[in-house]
N, C-alpha and C. Protein backbone atom coordinates (compact mmCIF):
# COMPACT_ATOMS: atom_id res chain seq x y z
N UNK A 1 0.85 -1.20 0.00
CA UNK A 1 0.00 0.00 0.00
C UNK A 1 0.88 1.25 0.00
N UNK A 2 0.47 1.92 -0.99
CA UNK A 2 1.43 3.61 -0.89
C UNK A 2 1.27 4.36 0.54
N UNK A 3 2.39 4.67 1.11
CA UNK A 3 1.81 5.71 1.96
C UNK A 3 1.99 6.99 1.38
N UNK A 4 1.78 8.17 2.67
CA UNK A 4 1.29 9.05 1.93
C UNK A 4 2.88 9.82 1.73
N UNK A 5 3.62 9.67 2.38
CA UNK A 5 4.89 9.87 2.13
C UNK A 5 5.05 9.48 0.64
N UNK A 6 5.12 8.44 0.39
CA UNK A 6 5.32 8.16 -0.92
C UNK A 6 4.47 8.36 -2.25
N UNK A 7 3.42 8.95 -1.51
CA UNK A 7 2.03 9.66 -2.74
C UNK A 7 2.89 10.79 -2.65
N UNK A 8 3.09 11.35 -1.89
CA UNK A 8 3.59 13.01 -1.97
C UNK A 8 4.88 13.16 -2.85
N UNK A 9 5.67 12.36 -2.34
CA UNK A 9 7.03 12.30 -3.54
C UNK A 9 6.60 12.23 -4.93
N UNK A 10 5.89 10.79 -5.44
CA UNK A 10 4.95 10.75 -6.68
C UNK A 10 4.40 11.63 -7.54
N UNK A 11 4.09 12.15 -6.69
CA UNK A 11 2.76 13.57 -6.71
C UNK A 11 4.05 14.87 -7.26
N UNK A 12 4.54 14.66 -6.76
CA UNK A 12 6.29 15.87 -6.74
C UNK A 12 6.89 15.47 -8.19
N UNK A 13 7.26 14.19 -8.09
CA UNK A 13 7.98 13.79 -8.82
C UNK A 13 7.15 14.05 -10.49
N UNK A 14 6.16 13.58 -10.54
CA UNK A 14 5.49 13.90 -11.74
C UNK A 14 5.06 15.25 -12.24
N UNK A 15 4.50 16.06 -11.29
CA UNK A 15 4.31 17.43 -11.37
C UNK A 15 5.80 17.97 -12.27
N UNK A 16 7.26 17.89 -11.26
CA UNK A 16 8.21 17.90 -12.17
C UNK A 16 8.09 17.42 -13.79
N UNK A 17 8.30 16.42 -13.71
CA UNK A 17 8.31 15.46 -15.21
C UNK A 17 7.45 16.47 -16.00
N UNK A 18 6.57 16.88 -15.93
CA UNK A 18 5.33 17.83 -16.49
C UNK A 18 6.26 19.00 -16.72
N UNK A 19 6.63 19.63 -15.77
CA UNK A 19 6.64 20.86 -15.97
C UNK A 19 8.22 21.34 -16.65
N UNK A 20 8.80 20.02 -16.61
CA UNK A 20 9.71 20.05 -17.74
C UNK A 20 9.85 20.20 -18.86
N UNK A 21 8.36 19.49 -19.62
CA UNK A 21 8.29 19.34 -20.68
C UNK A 21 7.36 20.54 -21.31
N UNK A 22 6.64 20.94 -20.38
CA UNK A 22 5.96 22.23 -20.46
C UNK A 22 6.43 23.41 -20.77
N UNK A 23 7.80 23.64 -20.09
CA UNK A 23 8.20 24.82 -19.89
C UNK A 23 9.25 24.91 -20.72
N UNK A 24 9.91 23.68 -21.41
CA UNK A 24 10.34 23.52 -22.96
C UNK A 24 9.48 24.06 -24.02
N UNK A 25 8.37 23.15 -24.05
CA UNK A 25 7.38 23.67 -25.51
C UNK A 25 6.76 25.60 -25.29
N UNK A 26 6.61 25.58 -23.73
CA UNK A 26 5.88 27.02 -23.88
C UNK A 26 6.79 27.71 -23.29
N UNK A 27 7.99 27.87 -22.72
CA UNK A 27 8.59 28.83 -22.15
C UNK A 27 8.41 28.74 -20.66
N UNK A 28 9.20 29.69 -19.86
CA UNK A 28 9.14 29.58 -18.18
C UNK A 28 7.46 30.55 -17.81
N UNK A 29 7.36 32.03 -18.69
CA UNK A 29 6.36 32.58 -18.51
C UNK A 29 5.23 32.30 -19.44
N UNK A 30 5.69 31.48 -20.36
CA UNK A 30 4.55 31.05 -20.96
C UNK A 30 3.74 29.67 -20.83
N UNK A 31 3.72 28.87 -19.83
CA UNK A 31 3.36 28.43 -19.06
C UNK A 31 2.55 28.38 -18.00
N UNK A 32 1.77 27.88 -17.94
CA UNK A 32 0.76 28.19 -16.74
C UNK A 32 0.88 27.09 -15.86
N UNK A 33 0.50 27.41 -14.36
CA UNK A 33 0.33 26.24 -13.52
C UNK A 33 -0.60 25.28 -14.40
N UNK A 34 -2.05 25.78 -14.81
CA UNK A 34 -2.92 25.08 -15.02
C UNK A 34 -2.50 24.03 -16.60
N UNK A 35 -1.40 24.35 -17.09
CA UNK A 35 -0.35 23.69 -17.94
C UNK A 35 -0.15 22.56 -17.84
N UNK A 36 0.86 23.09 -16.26
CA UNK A 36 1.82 21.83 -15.70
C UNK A 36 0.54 20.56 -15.18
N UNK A 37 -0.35 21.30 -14.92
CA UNK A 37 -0.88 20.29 -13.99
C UNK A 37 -1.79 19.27 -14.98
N UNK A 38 -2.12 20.05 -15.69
CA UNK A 38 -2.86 18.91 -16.95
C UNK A 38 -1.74 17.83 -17.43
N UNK A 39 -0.51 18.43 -17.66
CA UNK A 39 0.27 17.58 -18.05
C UNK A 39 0.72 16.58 -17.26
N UNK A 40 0.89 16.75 -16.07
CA UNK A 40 0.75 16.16 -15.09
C UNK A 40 -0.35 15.09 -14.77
N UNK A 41 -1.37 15.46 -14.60
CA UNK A 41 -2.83 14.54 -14.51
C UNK A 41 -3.04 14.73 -13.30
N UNK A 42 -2.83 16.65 -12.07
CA UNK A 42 -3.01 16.59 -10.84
C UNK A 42 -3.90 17.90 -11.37
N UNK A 43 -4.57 18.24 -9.97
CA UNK A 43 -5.29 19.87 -10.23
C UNK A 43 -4.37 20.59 -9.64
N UNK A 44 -5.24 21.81 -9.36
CA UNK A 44 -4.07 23.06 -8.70
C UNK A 44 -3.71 22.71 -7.50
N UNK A 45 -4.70 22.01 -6.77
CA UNK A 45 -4.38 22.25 -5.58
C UNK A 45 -3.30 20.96 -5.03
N UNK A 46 -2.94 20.19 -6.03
CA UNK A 46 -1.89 19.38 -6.04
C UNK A 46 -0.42 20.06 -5.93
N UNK A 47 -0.92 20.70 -7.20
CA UNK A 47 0.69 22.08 -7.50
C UNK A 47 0.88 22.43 -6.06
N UNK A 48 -0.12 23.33 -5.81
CA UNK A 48 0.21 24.04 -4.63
C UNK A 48 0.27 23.57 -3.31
N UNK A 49 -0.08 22.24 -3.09
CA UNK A 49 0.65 21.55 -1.88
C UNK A 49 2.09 20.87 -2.17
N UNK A 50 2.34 21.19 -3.05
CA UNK A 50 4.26 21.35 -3.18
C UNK A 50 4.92 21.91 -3.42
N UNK A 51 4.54 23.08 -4.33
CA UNK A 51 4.78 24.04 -4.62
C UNK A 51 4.42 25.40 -4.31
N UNK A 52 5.23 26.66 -3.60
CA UNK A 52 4.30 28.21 -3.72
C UNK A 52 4.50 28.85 -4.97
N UNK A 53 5.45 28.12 -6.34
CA UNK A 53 5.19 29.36 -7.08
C UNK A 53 5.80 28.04 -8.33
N UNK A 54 5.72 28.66 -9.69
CA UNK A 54 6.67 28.02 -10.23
C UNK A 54 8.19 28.67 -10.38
N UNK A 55 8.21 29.90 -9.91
CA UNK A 55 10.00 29.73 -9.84
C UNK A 55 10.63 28.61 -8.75
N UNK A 56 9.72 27.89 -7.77
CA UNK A 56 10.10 27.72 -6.75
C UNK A 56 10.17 26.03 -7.64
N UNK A 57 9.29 25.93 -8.69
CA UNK A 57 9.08 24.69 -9.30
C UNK A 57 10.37 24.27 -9.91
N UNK A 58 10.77 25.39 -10.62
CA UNK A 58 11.98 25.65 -11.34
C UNK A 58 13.38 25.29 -10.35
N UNK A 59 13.16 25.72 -9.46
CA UNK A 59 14.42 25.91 -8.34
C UNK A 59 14.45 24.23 -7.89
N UNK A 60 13.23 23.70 -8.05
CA UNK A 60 13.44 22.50 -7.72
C UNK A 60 13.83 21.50 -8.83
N UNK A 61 13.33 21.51 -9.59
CA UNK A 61 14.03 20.70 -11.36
C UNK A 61 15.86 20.86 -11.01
N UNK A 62 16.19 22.17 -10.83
CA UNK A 62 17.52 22.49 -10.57
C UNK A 62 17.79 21.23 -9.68
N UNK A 63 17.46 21.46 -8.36
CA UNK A 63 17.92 21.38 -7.43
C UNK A 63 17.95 19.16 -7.09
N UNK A 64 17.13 18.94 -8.08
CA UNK A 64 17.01 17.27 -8.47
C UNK A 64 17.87 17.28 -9.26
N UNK A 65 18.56 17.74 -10.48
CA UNK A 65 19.64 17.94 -10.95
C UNK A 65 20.98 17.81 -10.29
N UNK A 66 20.78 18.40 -9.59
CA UNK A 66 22.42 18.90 -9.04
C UNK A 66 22.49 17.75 -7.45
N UNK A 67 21.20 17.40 -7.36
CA UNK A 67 21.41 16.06 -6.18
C UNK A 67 21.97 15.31 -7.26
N UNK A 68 21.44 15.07 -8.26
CA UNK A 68 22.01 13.49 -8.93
C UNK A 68 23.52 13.59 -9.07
N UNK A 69 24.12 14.82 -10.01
CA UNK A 69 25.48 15.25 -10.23
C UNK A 69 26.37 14.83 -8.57
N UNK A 70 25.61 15.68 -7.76
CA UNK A 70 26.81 15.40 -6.84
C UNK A 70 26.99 13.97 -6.21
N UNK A 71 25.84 13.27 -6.36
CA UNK A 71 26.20 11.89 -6.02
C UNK A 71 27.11 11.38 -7.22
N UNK A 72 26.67 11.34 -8.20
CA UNK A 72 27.63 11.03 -9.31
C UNK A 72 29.46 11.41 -9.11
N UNK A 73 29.29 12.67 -8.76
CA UNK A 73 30.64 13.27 -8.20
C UNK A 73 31.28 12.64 -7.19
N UNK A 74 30.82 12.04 -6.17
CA UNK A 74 31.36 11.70 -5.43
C UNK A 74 31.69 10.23 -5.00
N UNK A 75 30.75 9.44 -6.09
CA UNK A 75 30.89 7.96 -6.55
C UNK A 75 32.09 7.74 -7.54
N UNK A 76 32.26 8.71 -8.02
CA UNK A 76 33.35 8.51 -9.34
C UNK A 76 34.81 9.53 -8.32
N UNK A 77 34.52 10.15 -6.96
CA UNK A 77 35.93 10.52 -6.70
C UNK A 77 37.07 9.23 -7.04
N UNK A 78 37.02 8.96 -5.67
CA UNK A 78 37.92 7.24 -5.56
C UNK A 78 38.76 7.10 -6.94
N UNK A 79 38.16 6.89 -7.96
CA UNK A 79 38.61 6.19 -9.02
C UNK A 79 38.99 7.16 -10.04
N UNK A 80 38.44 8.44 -10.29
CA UNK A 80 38.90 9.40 -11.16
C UNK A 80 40.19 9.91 -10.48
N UNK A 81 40.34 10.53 -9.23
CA UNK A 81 41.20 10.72 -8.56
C UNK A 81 42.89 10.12 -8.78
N UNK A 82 42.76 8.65 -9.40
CA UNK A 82 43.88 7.80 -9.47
C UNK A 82 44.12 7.71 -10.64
N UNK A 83 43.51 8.20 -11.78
CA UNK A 83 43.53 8.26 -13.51
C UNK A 83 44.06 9.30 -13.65
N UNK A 84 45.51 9.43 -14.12
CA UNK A 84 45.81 10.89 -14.73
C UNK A 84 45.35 10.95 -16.16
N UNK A 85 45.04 12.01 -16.73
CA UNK A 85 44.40 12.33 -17.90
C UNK A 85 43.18 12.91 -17.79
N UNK A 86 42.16 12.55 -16.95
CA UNK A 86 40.76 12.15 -16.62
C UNK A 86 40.12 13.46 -16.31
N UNK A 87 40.71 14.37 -16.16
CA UNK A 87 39.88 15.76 -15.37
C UNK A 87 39.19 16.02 -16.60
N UNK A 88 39.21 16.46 -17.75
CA UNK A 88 38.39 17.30 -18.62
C UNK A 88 37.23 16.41 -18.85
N UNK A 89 37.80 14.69 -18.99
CA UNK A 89 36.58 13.84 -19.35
C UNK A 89 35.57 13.74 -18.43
N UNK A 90 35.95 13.44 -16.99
CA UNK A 90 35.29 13.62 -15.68
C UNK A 90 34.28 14.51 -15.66
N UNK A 91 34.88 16.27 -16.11
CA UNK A 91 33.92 17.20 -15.84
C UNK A 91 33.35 17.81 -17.18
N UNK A 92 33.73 17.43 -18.33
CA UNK A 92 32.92 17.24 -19.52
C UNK A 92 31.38 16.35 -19.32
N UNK A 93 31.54 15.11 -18.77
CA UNK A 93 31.28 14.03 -18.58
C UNK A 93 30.04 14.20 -18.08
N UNK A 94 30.47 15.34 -16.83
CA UNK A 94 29.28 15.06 -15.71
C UNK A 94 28.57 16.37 -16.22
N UNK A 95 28.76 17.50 -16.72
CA UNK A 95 27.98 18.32 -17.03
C UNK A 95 27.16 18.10 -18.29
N UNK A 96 27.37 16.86 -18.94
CA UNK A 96 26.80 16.15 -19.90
C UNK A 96 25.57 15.63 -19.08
N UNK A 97 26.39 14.66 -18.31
CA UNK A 97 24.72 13.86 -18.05
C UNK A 97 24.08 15.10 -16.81
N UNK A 98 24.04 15.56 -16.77
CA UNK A 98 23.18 17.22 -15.85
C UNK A 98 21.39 17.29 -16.84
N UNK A 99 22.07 17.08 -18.54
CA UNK A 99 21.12 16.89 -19.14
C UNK A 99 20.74 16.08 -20.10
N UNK A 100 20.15 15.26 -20.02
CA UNK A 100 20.11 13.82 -21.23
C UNK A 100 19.51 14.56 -22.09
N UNK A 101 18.84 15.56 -22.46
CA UNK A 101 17.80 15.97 -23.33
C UNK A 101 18.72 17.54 -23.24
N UNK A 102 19.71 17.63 -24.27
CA UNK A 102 20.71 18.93 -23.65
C UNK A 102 19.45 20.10 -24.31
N UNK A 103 18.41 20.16 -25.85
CA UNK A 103 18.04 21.30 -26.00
C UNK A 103 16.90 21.49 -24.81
N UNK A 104 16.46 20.97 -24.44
CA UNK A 104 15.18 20.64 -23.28
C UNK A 104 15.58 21.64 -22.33
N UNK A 105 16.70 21.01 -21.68
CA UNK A 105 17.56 21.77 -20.64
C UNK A 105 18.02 22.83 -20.71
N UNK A 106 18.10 23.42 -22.44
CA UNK A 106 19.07 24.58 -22.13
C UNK A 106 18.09 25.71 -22.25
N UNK A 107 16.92 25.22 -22.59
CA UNK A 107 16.28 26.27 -23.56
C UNK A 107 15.47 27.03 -21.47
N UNK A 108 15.28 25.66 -21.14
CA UNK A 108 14.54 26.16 -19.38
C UNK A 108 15.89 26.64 -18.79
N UNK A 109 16.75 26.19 -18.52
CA UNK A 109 18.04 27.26 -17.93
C UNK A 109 18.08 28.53 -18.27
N UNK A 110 18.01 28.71 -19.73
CA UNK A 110 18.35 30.08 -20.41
C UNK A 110 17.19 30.84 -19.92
N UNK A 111 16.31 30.01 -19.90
CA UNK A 111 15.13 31.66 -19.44
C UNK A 111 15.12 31.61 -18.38
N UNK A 112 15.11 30.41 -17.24
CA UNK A 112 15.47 30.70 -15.83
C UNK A 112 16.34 31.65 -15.81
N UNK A 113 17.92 31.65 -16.38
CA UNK A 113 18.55 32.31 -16.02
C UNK A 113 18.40 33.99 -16.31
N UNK A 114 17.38 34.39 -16.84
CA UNK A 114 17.31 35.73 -17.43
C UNK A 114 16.50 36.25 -16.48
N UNK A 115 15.44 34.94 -16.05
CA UNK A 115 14.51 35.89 -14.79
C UNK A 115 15.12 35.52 -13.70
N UNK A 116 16.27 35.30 -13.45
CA UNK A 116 16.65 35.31 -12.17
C UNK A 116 18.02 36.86 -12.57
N UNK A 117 17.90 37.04 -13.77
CA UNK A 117 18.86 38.32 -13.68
C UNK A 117 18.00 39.82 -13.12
N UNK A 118 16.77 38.97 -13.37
CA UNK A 118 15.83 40.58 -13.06
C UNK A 118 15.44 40.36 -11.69
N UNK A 119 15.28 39.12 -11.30
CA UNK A 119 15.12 38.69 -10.04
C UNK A 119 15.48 38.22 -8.73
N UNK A 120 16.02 39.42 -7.80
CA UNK A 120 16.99 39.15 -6.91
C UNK A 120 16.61 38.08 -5.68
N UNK A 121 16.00 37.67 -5.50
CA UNK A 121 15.30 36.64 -4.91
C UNK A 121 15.34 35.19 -5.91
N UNK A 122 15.25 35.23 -6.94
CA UNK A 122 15.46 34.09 -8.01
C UNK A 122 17.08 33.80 -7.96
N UNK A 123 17.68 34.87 -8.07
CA UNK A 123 19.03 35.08 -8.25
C UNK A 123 20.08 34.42 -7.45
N UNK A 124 19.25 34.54 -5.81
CA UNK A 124 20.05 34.46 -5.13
C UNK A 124 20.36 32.80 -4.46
N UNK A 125 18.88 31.88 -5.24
CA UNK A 125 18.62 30.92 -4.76
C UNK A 125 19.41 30.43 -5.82
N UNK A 126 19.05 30.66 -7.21
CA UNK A 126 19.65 29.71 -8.39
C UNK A 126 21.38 30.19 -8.08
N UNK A 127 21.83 30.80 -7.45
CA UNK A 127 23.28 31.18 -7.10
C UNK A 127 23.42 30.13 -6.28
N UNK A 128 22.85 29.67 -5.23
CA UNK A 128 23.11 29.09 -4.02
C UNK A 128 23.39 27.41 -4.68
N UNK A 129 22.43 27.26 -5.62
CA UNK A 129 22.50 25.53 -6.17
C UNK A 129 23.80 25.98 -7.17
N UNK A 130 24.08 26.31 -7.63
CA UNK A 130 25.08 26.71 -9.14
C UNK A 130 26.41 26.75 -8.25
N UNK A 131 26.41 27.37 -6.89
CA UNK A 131 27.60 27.14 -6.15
C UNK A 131 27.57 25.78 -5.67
N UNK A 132 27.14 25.14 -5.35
CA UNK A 132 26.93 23.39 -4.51
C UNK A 132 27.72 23.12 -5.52
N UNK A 133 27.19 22.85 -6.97
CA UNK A 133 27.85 21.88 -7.77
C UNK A 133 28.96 22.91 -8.73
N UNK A 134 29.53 23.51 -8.35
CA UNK A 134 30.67 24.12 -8.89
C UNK A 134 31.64 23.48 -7.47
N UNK A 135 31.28 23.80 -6.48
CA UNK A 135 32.35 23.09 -5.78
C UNK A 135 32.27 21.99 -5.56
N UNK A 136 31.76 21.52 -5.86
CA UNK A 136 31.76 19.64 -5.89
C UNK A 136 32.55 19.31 -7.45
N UNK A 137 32.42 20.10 -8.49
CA UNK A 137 33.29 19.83 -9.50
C UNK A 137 34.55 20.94 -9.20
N UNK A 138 35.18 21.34 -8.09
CA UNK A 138 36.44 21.77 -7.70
C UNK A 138 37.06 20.78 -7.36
N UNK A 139 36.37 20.01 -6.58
CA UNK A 139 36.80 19.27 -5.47
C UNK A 139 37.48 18.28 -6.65
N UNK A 140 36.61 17.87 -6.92
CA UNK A 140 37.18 16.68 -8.64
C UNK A 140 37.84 17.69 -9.18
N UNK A 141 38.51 18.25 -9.20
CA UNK A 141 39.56 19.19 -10.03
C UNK A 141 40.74 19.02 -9.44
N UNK A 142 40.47 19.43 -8.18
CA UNK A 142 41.72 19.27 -7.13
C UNK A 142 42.10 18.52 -6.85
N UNK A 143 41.50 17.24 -6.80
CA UNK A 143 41.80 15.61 -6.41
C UNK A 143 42.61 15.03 -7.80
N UNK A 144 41.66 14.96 -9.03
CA UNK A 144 42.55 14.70 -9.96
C UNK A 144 43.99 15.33 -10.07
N UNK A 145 43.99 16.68 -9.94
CA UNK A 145 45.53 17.09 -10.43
C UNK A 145 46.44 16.86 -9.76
N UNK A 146 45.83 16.59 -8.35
CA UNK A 146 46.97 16.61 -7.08
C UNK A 146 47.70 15.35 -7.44
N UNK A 147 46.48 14.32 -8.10
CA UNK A 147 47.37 12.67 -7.82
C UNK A 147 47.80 12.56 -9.07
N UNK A 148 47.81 13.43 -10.12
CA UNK A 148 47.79 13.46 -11.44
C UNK A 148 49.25 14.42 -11.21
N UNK A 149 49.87 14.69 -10.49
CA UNK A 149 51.25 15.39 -10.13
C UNK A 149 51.18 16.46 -11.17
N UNK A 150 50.22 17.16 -11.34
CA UNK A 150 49.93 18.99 -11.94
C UNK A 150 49.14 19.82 -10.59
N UNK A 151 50.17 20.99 -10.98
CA UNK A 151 49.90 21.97 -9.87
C UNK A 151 49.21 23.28 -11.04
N UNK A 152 47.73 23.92 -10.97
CA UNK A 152 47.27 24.56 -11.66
C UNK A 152 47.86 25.93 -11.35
N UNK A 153 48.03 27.25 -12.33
CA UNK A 153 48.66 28.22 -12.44
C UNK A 153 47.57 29.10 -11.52
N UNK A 154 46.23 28.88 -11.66
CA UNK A 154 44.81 29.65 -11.60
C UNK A 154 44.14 28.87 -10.30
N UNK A 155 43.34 29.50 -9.90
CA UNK A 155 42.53 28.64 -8.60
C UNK A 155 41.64 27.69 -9.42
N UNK A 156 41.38 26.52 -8.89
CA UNK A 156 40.65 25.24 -9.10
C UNK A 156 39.35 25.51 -9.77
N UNK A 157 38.73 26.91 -8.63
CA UNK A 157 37.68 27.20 -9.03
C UNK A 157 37.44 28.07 -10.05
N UNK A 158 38.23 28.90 -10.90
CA UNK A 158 38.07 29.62 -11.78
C UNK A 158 38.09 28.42 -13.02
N UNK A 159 39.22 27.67 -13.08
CA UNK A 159 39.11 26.68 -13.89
C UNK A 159 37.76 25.83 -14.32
N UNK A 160 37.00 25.80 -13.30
CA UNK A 160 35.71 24.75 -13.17
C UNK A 160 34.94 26.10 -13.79
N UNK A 161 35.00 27.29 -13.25
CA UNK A 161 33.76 28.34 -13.98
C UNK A 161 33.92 28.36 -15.75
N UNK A 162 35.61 28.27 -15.95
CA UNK A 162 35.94 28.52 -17.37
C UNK A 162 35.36 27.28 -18.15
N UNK A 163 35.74 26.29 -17.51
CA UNK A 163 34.86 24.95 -18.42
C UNK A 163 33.36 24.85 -18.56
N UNK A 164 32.97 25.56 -17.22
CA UNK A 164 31.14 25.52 -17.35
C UNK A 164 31.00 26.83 -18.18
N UNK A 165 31.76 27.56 -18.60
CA UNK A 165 31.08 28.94 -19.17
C UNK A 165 30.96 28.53 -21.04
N UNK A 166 32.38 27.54 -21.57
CA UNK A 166 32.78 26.94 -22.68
C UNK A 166 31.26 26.30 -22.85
N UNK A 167 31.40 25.50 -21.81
CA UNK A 167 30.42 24.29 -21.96
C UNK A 167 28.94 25.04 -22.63
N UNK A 168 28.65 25.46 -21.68
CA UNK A 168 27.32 26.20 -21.76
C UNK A 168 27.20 27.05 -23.40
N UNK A 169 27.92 27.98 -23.72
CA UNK A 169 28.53 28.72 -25.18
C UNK A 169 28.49 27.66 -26.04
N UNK A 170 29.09 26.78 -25.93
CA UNK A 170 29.14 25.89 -26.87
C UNK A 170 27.82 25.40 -27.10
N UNK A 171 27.16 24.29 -25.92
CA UNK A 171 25.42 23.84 -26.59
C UNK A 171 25.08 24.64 -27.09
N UNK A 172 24.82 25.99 -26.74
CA UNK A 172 24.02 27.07 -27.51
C UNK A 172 23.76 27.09 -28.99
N UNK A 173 25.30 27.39 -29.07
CA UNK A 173 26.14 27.17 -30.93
C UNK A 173 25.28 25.47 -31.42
N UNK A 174 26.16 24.57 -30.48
CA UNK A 174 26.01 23.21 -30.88
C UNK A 174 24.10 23.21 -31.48
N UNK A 175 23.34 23.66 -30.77
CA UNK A 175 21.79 23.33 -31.02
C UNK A 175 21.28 23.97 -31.87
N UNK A 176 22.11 25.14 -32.25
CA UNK A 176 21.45 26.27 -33.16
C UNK A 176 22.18 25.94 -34.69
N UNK A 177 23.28 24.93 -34.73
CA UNK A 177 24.25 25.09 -35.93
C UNK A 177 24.55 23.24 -35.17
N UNK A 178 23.98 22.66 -35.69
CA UNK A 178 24.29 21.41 -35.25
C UNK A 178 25.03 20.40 -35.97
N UNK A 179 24.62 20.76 -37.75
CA UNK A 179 25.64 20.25 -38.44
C UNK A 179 27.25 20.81 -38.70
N UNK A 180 27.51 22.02 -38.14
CA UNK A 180 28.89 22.94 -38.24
C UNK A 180 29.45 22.74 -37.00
N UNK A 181 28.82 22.54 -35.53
CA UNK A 181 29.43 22.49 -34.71
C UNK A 181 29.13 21.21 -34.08
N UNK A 182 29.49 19.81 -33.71
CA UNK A 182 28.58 18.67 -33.09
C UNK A 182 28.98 18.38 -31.94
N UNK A 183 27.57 18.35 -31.20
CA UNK A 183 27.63 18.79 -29.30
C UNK A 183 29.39 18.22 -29.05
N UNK A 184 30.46 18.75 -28.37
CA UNK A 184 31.42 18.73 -27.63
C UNK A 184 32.80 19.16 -28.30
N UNK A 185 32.43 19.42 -29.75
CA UNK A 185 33.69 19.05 -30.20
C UNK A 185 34.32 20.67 -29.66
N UNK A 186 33.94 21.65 -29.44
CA UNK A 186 34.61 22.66 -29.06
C UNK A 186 35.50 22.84 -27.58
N UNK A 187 34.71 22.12 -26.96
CA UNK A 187 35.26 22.14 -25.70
C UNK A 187 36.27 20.83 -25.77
N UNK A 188 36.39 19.93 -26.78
CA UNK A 188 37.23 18.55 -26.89
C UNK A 188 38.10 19.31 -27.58
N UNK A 189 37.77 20.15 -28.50
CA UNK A 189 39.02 21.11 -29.15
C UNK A 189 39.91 21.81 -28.30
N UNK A 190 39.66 22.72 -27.59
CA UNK A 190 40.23 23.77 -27.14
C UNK A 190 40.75 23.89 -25.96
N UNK A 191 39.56 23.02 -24.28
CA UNK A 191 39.83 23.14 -23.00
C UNK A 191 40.58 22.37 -23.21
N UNK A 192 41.68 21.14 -23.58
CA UNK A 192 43.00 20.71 -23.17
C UNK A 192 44.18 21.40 -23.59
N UNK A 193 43.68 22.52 -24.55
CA UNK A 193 44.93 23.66 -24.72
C UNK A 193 45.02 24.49 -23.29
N UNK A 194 43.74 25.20 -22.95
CA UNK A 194 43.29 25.26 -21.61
C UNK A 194 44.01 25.04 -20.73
N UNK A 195 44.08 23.65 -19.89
CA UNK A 195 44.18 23.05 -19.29
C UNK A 195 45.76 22.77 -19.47
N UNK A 196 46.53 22.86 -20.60
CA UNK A 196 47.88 22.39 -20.46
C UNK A 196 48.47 24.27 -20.68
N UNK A 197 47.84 25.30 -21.10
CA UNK A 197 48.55 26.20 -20.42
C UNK A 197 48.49 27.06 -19.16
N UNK A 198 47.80 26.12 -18.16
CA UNK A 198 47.40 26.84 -16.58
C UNK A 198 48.23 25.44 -15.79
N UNK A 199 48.57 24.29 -16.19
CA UNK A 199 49.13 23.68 -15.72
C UNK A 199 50.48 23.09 -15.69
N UNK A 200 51.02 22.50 -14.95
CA UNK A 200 52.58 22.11 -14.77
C UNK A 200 52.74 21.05 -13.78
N UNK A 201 53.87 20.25 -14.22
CA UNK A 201 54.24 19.20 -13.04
C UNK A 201 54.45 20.05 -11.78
N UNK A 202 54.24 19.16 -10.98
CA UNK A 202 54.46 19.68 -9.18
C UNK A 202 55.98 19.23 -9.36
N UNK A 203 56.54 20.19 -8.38
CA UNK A 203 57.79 19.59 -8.25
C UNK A 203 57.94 18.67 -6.88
């Protein structure tokens, strides 16, 4: 028998699934609760016993995101850690699977991210998750190079912003020009030039 613990997750979990796909085809403001929830198969008052808003809906799609990544991150320390070579693939890798469906994902990021530029309250939350998993992909930065006997020129963490900023620039290109540019090859091009002029053997 379900309990209700586990109706409520359900109930969460699908509302999500919905409002993923929703807020792809119609946009973040073009979207309505009464959208998500059809797509869903709940009424409003489903939404709103899990939700107070949909930025808050949004903050949570994020925020199931960046749980999965950091478990991922921290299942693959151990063993990436002891592979020299492995940092760009590692964090190529994992900001890959962030989205199995990369235009889906980018198209709801990109407008999240525009109303959280007007929105300092949006801003400050989607800052708060965007930092979790930037330092959880430091941490895999720092672990690899240390045992990988490279000492970086730049802090760990600027390095991790420069690969997520590539990364991100690039899908954009990659989705809009898909036969001229094909998803990775820019960042497979260029961040190990990157990466070998900020770095050096440790002595």
């Amino acid at each position: 028998m379900e309990t209700p613990k586990r109706r409520r997750s359900n109930t969460r979990a699908r509302l999500l699934e919905g409002a993923l796909e929703v807020f792809a085809e119609r946009g973040f403001h073009g979207a309505s609760v009464e959208d998500i929830c059809e797509r869903a198969g709940f009424t409003r008052g489903a939404f709103y016993s899990n939700f107070a808003s949909k930025d808050e809906l949004v903050l949570a799609l994020f925020q199931a995101t960046t749980d999965r990544l950091l478990e991922q991150i921290e299942a693959l320390l151990p063993e990436l850690a002891n592979q020299p070579g492995t940092l760009l693939d590692a964090v190529l890798g994992l900001l890959d699977e962030a989205a199995p469906d990369q235009r889906q994902w980018h198209l709801i990021s990109t407008e999240f991210t525009l109303h959280a530029l007007r929105d300092p309250e949006a801003a400050q939350a989607l800052n708060t998750q965007r930092a979790m998993f930037r330092d959880s992909l430091t941490k895999l930065v720092e672990q690899i190079t240390e045992t990988s006997g490279l000492t970086l020129s730049v802090p760990a963490e600027q390095f991790v912003r420069l690969v997520i900023a590539v990364h991100e620039g690039a899908r954009s290109q990659s989705l809009l020009e898909p036969r001229k540019l094909p998803p990775g090859e820019l960042e497979h091009t260029f961040l190990p030039m990157v990466l070998e002029a900020v770095s050096r053997p440790s002595r």
